[in-house]
Each structure stands twice: as structure tokens, then as C-alpha cells.
Protein backbone atom coordinates (compact mmCIF):
# COMPACT_ATOMS: atom_id res chain seq x y z
CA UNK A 1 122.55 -42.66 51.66
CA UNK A 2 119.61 -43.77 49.26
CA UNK A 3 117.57 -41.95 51.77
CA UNK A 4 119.42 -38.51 51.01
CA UNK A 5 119.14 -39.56 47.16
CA UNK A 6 115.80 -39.26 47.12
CA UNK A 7 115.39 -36.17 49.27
CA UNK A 8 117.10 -34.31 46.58
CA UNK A 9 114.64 -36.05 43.27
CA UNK A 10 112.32 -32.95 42.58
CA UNK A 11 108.63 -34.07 42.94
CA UNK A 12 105.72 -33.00 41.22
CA UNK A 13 102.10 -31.91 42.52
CA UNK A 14 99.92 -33.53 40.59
CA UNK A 15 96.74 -32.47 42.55
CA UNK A 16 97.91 -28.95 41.06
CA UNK A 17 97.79 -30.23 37.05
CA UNK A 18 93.63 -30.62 36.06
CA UNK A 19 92.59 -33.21 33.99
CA UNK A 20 91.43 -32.71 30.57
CA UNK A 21 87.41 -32.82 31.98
CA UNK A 22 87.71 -30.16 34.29
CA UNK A 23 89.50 -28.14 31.32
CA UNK A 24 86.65 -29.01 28.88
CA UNK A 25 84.10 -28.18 32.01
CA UNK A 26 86.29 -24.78 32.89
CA UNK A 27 85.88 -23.55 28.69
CA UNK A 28 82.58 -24.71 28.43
CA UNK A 29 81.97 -22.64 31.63
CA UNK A 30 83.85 -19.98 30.29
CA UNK A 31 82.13 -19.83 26.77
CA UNK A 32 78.94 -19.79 28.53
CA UNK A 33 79.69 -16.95 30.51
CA UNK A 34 81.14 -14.48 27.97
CA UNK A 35 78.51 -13.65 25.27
CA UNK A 36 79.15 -12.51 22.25
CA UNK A 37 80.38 -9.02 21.81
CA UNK A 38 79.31 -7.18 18.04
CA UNK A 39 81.85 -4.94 17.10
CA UNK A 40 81.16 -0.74 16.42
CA UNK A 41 79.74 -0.60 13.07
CA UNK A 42 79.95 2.15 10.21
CA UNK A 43 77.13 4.36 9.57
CA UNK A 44 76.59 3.38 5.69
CA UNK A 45 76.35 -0.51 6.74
CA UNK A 46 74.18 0.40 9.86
CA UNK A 47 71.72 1.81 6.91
CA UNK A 48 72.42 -1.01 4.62
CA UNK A 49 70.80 -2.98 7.46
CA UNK A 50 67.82 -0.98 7.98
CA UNK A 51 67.44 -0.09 3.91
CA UNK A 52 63.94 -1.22 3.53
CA UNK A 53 62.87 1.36 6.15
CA UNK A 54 63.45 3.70 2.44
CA UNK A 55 60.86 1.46 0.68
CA UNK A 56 58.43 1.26 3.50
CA UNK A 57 58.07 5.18 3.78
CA UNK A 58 57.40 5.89 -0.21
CA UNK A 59 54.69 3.66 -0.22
CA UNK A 60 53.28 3.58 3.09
CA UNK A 61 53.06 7.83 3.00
CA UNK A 62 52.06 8.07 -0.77
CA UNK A 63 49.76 5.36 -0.51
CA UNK A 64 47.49 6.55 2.93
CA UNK A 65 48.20 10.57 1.53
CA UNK A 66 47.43 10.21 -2.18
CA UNK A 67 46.63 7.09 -3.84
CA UNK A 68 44.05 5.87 -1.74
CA UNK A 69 42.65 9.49 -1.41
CA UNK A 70 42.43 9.65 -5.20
CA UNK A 71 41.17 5.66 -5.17
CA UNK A 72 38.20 6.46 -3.24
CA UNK A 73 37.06 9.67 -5.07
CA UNK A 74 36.78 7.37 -8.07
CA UNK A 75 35.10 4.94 -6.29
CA UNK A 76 32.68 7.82 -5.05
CA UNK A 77 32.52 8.47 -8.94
CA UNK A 78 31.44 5.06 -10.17
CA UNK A 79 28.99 4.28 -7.01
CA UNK A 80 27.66 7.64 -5.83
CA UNK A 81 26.33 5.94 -2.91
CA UNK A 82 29.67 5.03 -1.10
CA UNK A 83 30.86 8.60 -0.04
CA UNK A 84 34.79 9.25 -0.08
CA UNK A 85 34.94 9.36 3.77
CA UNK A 86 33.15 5.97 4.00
CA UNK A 87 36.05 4.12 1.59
CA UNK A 88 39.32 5.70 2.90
CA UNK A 89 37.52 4.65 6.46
CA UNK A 90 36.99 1.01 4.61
CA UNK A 91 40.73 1.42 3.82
CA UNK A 92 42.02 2.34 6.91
CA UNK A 93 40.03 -0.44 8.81
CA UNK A 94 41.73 -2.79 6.36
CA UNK A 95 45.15 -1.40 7.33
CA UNK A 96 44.46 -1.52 10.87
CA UNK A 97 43.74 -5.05 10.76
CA UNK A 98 46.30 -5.61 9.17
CA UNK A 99 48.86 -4.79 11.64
CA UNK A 100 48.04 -7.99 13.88
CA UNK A 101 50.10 -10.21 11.49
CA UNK A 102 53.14 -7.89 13.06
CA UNK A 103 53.39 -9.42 16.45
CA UNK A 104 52.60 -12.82 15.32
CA UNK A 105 55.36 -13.12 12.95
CA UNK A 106 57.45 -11.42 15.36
CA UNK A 107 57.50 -14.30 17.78
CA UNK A 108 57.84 -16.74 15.03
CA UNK A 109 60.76 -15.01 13.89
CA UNK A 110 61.95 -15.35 17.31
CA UNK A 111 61.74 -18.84 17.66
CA UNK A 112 62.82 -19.60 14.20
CA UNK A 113 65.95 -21.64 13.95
CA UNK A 114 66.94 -21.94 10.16
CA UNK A 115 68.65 -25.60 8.77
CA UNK A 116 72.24 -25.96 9.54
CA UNK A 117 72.84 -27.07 5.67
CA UNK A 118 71.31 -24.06 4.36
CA UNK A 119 72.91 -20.40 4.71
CA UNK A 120 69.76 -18.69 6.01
CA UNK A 121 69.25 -15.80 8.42
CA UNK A 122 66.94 -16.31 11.01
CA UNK A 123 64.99 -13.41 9.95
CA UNK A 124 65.18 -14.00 5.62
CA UNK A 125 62.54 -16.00 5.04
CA UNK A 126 59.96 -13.35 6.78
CA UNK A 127 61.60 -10.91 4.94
CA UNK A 128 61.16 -13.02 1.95
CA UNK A 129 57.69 -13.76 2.69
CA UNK A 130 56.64 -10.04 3.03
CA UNK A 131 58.39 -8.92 -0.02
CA UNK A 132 56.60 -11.44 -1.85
CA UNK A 133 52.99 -10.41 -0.47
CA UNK A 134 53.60 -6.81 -0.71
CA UNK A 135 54.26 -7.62 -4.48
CA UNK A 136 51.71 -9.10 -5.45
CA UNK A 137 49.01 -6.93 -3.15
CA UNK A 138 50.47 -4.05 -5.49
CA UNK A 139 50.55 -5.41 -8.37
CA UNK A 140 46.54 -6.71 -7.59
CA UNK A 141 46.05 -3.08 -6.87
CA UNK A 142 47.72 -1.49 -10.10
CA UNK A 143 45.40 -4.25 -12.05
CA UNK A 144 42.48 -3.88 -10.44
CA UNK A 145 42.17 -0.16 -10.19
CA UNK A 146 42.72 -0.34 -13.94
CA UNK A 147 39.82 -2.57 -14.69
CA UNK A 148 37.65 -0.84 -11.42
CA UNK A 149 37.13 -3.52 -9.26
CA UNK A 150 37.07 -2.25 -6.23
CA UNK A 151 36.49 -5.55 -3.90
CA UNK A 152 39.58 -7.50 -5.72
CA UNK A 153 41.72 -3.87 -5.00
CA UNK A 154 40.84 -4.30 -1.74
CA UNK A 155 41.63 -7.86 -1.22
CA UNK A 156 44.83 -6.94 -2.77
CA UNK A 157 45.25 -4.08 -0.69
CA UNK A 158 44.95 -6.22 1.98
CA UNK A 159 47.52 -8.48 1.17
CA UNK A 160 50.18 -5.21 0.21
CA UNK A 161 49.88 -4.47 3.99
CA UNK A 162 50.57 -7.69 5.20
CA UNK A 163 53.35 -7.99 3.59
CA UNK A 164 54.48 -4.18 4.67
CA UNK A 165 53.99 -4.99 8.14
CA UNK A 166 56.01 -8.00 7.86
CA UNK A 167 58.54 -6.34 6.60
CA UNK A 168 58.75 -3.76 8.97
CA UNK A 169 58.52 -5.64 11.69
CA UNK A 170 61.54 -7.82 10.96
CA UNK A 171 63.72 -4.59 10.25
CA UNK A 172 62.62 -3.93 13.59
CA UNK A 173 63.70 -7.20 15.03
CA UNK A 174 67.32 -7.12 13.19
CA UNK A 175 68.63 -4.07 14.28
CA UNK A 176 68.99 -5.66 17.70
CA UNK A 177 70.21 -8.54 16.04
CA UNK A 178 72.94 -7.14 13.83
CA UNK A 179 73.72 -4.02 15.54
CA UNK A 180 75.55 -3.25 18.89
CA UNK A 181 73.53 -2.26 21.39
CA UNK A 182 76.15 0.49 22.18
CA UNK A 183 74.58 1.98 18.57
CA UNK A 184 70.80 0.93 18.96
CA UNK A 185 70.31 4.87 19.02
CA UNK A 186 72.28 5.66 15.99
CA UNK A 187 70.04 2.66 13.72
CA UNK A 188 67.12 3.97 14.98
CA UNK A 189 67.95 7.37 13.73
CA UNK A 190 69.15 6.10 10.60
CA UNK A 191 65.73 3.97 10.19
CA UNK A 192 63.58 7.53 10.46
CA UNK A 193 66.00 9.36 8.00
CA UNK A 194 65.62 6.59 5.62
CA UNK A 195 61.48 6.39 6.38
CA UNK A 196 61.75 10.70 5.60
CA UNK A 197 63.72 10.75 2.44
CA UNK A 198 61.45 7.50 1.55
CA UNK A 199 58.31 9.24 1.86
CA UNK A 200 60.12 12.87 0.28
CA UNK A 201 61.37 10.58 -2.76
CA UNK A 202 57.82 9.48 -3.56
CA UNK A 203 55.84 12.81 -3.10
CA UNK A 204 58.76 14.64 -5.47
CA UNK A 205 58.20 11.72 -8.63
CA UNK A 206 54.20 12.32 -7.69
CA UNK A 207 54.30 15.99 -8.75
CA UNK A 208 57.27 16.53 -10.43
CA UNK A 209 57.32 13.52 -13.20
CA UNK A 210 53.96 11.73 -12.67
CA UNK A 211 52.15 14.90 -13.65
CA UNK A 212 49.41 13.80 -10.52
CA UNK A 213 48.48 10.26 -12.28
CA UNK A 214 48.09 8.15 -9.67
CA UNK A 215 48.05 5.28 -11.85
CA UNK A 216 52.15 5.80 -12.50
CA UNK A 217 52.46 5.85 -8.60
CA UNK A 218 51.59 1.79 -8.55
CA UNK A 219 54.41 1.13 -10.81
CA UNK A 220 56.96 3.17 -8.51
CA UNK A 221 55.78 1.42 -5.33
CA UNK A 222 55.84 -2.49 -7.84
């Protein structure tokens, strides 16, 4: 009779119920294997991202295609014996040097891991960092070119494209960052419409309220 009793007691599987480890190892597992998906986003904040790209075109294509073209014809003026060609070639070997800082502080940027306890993007303090450099390179410039020292404009020069190419290089590096990859096309299309009505906005205040004083242009690009 006791023996029929306990035929009829439900029993439970136990080897069926896993333990709280394996269910910590299982969403661990789980978490590991599904990476994080960015969401579609809206053209206007897709160019808020990439914003600086405006910036970078009005004084990158104003300052190669008519300050420094205007520069070195009055540094022809004041020292007859440096030609034009030679110090817009002076210029552009400047500029070309330059552009190693980009890769460097690329991978840096890359392997940057901001403090928990501050709210810092892993890219902002490059971005910081080249905003500060291209300010003071131009304002250098604007000072210099005043008082006609042409070595200080070019150390200052210098230090305007550093800080240029560090900028541009992390807008680069954040569009991956901040922007589905489902929509990489769309930023980068964005980014060269922003670099064209950059460079467009600079020419027009060049000729149209500037009245072809290149010494106004400094305190457009400042």
C-alpha cells in the first residue's frame, strides 16, 4: 500500500533545473556573443557628428588657395631673394609633414580608455587637443603676419596643421564609432557636403565682405 503511495507522489528532475553558475556562465556567454547593435540614425545628427568636417574645409581650402598664396608674395616683397614658388613649396613641405601626427594619434585614440569617474569620450580629449593647437597656430599666424615675421608664422603654421590633422583624423575615427555601419555611406557623404559648403562659405566672405584682405581671413578661420 505505501508502495502504491509513493508511485503516485509526482517527482521532480532536478538534473533538468541549472544552477545559478551555469546561468551566470550561459548570460555571460550570451552577452559576449551578441555585440552591440547602433540604432538607424537621422541625417541632421549624422552631420552633427561629422560638423567639424565644415570647419576643416574653410580653412584648409582658403588657407592652401589664398592666404598662403598672398603670404608668400609678401614674403617675395620684403626678401626679393626667396621667390613665391620657393615659400608656398616651404609651406607645403610644412603641411606635408605635418600629416604624420594623423596616424599616430590615431592609434592612441584607439587604445585610449578614458577614467570611469569622468564623463569622457574616448575620442574628446584629441579633439580637444587639436582644437586647442589649431587655435593658437592661427592666432600665431594672424600675429605674426601682422608684425612680418615670417619664421614665427611658420612655426605657427606648423602647429595650425597639427592640430587640423588631429582633428580630422578623429572625425574620421568616430563615424565608425557613433554611426551604424548600415549608414557608413550616408556619413561619409555628409562629411564631403559639409567639407564643400565649408570651403564655398569661406571663398564667398573672401570676395564678397573681405574686399580680398587676407588679413580679415585669419580672424574667420580664429
Amino acid at each position: 500500500m505505501a508502495s502504491e503511495l509513493l508511485a503516485d507522489v509526482p517527482t521532480k528532475n532536478y538534473e533538468s533545473i541549472p544552477s545559478s553558475e551555469e546561468e551566470g556562465e550561459s548570460s555571460e556567454e550570451e552577452a559576449v556573443e551578441k555585440p552591440l547593435v547602433l540604432s538607424d540614425l537621422p541625417a541632421w545628427e549624422i552631420a552633427s557628428i561629422v560638423s567639424l568636417a565644415f570647419s576643416y574645409g574653410c580653412i584648409m581650402t582658403t588657407l592652401f588657395l589664398i592666404t598662403l598664396p598672398v603670404e608668400c608674395e609678401r614674403i617675395e616683397t620684403q626678401h626679393p631673394n626667396i621667390p613665391k614658388s620657393v615659400a608656398l613649396g616651404i609651406f607645403v613641405a610644412i603641411s606635408g609633414a605635418s600629416n604624420l601626427v594623423s596616424p599616430l594619434l590615431g592609434m592612441l585614440s584607439d587604445t585610449y580608455r578614458p577614467p570611469k569617474h569622468f564623463e569622457l569620450g574616448q575620442r574628446l580629449p584629441y579633439f580637444v587637443l587639436g582644437s586647442i593647437c589649431s587655435t593658437i597656430g592661427l592666432l600665431g599666424q594672424y600675429t605674426e603676419s601682422y608684425e612680418k615675421l615670417w619664421l614665427r608664422y611658420g612655426v605657427f603654421y606648423f602647429a595650425t596643421m597639427i592640430g587640423l590633422n588631429i582633428s580630422y583624423a578623429m572625425v574620421l575615427a568616430i563615424i565608425p564609432d557613433q554611426v551604424p555601419r548600415s549608414q557608413t555611406g550616408t556619413a561619409n557623404g555628409i562629411l564631403a557636403l559639409l567639407l564643400v559648403l565649408g570651403s564655398l562659405f569661406g571663398f564667398g566672405l573672401f570676395h564678397a565682405f573681405f574686399q580680398n584682405r587676407v588679413q580679415n581671413m585669419y580672424g574667420t578661420l580664429f
